[in-house]
C-alpha atoms as a PDB file:
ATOM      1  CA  UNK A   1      33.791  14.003   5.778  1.00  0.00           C
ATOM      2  CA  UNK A   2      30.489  12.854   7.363  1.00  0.00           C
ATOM      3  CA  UNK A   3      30.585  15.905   9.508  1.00  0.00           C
ATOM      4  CA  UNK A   4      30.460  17.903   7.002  1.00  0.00           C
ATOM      5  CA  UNK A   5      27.871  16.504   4.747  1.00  0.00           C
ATOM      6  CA  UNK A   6      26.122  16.402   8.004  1.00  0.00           C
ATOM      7  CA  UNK A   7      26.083  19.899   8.883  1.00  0.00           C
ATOM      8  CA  UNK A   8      25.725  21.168   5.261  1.00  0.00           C
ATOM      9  CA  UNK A   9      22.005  20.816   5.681  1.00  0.00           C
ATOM     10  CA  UNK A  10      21.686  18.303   2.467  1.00  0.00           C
ATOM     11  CA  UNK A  11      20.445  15.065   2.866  1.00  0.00           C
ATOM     12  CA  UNK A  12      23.349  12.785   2.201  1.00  0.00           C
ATOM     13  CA  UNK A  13      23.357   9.315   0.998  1.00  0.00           C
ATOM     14  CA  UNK A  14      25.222   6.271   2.126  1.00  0.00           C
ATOM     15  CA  UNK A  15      26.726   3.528  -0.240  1.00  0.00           C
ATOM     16  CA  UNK A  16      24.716   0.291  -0.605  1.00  0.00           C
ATOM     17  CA  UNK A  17      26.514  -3.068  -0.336  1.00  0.00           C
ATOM     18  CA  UNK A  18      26.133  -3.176  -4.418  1.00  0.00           C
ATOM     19  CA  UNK A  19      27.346   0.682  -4.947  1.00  0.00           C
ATOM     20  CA  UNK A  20      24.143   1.497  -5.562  1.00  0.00           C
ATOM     21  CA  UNK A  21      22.947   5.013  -3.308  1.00  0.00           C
ATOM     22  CA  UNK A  22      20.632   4.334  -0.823  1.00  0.00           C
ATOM     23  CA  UNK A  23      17.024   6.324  -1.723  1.00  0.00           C
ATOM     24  CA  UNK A  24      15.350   5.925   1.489  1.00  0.00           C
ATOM     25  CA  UNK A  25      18.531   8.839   2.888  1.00  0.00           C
ATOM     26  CA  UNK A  26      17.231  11.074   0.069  1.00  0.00           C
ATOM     27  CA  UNK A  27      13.577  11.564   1.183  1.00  0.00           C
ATOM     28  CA  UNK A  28      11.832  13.372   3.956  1.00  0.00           C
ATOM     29  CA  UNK A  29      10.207  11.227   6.222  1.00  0.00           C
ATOM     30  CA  UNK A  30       6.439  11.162   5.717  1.00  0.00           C
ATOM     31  CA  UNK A  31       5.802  12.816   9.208  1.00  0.00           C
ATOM     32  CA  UNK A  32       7.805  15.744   7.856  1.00  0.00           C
ATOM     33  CA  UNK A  33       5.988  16.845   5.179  1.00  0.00           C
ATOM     34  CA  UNK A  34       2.492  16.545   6.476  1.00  0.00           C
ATOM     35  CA  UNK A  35       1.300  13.482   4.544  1.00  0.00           C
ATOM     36  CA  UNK A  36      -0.455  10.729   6.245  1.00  0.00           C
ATOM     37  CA  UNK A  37       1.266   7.127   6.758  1.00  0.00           C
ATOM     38  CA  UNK A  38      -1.920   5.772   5.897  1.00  0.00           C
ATOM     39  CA  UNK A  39      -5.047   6.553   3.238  1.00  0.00           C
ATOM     40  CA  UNK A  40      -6.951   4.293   5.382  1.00  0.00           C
ATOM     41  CA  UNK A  41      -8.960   6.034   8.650  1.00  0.00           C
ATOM     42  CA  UNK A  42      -7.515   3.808  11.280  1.00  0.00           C
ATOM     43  CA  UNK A  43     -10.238   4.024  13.574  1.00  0.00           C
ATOM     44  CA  UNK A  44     -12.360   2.629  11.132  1.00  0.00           C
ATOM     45  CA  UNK A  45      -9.903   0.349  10.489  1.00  0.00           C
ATOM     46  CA  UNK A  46      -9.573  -0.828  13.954  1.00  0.00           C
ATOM     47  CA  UNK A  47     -13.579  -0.930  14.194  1.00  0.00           C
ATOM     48  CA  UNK A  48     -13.564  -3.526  12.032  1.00  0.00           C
ATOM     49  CA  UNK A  49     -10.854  -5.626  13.646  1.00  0.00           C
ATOM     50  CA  UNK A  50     -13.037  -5.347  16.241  1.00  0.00           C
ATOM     51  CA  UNK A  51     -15.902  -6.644  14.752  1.00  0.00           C
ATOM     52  CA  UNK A  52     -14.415 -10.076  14.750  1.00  0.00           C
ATOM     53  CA  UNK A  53     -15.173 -12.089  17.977  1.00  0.00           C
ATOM     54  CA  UNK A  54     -12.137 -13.976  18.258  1.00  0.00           C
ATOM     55  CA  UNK A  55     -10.086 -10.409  18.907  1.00  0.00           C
ATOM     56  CA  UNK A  56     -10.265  -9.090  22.198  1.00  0.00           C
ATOM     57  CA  UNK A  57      -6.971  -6.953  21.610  1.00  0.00           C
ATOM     58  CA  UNK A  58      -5.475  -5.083  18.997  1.00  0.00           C
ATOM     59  CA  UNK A  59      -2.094  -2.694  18.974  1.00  0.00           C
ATOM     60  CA  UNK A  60      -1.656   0.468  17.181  1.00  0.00           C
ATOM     61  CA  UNK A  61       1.085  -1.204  14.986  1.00  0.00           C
ATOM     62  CA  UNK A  62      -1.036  -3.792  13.992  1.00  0.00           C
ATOM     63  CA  UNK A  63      -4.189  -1.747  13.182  1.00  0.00           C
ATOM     64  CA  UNK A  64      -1.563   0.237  10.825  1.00  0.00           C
ATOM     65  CA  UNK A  65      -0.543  -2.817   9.229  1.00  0.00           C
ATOM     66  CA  UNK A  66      -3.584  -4.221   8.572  1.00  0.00           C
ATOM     67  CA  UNK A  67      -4.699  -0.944   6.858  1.00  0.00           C
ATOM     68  CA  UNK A  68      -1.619  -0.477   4.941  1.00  0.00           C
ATOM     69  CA  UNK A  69      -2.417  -4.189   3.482  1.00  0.00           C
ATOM     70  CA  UNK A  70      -5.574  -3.405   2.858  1.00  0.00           C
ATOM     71  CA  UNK A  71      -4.677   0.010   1.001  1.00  0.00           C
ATOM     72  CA  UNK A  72      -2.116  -2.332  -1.135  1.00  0.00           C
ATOM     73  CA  UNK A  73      -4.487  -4.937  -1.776  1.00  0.00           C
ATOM     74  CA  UNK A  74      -6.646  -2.439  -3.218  1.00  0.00           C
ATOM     75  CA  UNK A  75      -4.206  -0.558  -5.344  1.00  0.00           C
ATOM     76  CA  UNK A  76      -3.242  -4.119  -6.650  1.00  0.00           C
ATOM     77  CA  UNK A  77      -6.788  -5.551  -7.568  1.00  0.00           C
ATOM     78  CA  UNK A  78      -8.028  -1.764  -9.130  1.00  0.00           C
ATOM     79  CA  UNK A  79      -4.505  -2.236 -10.958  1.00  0.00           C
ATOM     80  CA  UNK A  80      -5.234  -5.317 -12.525  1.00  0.00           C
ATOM     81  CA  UNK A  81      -8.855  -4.762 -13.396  1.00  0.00           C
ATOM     82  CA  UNK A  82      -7.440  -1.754 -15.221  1.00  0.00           C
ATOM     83  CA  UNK A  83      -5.238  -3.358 -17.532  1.00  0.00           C
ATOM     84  CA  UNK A  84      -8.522  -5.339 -18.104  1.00  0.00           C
ATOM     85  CA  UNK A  85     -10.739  -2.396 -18.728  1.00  0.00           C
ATOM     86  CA  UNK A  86      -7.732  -0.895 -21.225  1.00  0.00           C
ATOM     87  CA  UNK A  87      -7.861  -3.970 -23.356  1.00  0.00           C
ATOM     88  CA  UNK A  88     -11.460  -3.219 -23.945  1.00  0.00           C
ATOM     89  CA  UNK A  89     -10.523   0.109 -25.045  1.00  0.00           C
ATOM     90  CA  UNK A  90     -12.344   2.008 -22.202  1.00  0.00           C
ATOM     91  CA  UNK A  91     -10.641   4.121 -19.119  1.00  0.00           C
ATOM     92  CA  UNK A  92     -14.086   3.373 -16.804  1.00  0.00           C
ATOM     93  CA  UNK A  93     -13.478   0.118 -14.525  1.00  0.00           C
ATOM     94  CA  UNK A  94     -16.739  -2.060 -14.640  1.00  0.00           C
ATOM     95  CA  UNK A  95     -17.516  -4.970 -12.667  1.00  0.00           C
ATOM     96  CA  UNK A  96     -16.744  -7.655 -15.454  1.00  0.00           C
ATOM     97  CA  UNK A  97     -13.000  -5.774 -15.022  1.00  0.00           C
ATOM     98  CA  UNK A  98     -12.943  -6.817 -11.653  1.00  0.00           C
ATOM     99  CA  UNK A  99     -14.338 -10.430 -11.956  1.00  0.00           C
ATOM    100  CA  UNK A 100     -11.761 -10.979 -15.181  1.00  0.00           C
ATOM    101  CA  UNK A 101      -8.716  -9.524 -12.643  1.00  0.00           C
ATOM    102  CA  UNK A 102     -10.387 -12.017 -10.427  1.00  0.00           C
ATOM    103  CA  UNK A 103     -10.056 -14.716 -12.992  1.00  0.00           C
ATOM    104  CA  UNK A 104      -6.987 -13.797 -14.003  1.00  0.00           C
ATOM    105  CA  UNK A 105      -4.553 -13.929 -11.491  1.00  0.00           C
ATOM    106  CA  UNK A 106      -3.873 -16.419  -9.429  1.00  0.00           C
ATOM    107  CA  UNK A 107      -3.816 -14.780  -5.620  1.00  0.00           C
ATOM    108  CA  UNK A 108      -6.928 -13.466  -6.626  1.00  0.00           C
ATOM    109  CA  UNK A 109      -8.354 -16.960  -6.733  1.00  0.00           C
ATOM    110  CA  UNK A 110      -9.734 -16.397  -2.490  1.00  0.00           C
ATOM    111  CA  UNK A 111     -12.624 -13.727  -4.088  1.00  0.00           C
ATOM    112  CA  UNK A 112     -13.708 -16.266  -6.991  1.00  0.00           C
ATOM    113  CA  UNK A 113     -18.054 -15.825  -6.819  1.00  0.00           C
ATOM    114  CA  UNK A 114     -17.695 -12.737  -3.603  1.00  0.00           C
ATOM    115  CA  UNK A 115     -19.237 -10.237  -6.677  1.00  0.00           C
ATOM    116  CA  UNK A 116     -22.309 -12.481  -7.236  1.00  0.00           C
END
């Protein structure tokens, strides 16, 4: 049977442990349909790594994880800080958005006075 669902052309999905299918089987890989693995321009990225004296060396792998971090980090603070901006009723993130997101939660606590 996995020949065939093989050679049908269809993506096919495999069982997880819990019964559950398995997602990842279902989608094209990224490379496939012309979207980039990253939002972040790596060479930019890796400029900045760079920048830092204590680095002499840094991989392609690690230059991609550092900039999908970064693009998470992001998406996580502008997130937060618009929940804030909703509870004042407006769509447009401000700066007090970010510093209350700041406040707010916890993990956040590292960037406490960087907007001043």
């Amino acid at each position: 049977m996995a020949a065939a669902a093989a050679g049908s052309g269809a993506p096919r999905e495999e069982e997880a442990p819990g019964g559950e299918a398995a997602a990842t089987q279902a989608q094209a890989p990224a490379s496939a349909s012309g979207a980039r693995l990253s939002r972040l321009p790596l060479a930019r990225v890796k400029a900045l790594v760079k920048a830092d004296p204590d680095v002499t060396l840094a991989g392609q792998e690690a230059i991609f994880i550092l900039a999908r971090a970064a693009e998470l980090f992001v998406e996580t603070i502008a997130k937060d800080a618009y929940c804030c901006a909703q509870q004042g009723k407006r769509k447009t993130l401000q700066r007090r958005d970010l510093d209350n997101a700041i406040e707010a939660v916890d993990e956040f606590a590292f960037l406490e006075g960087t907007l001043d």
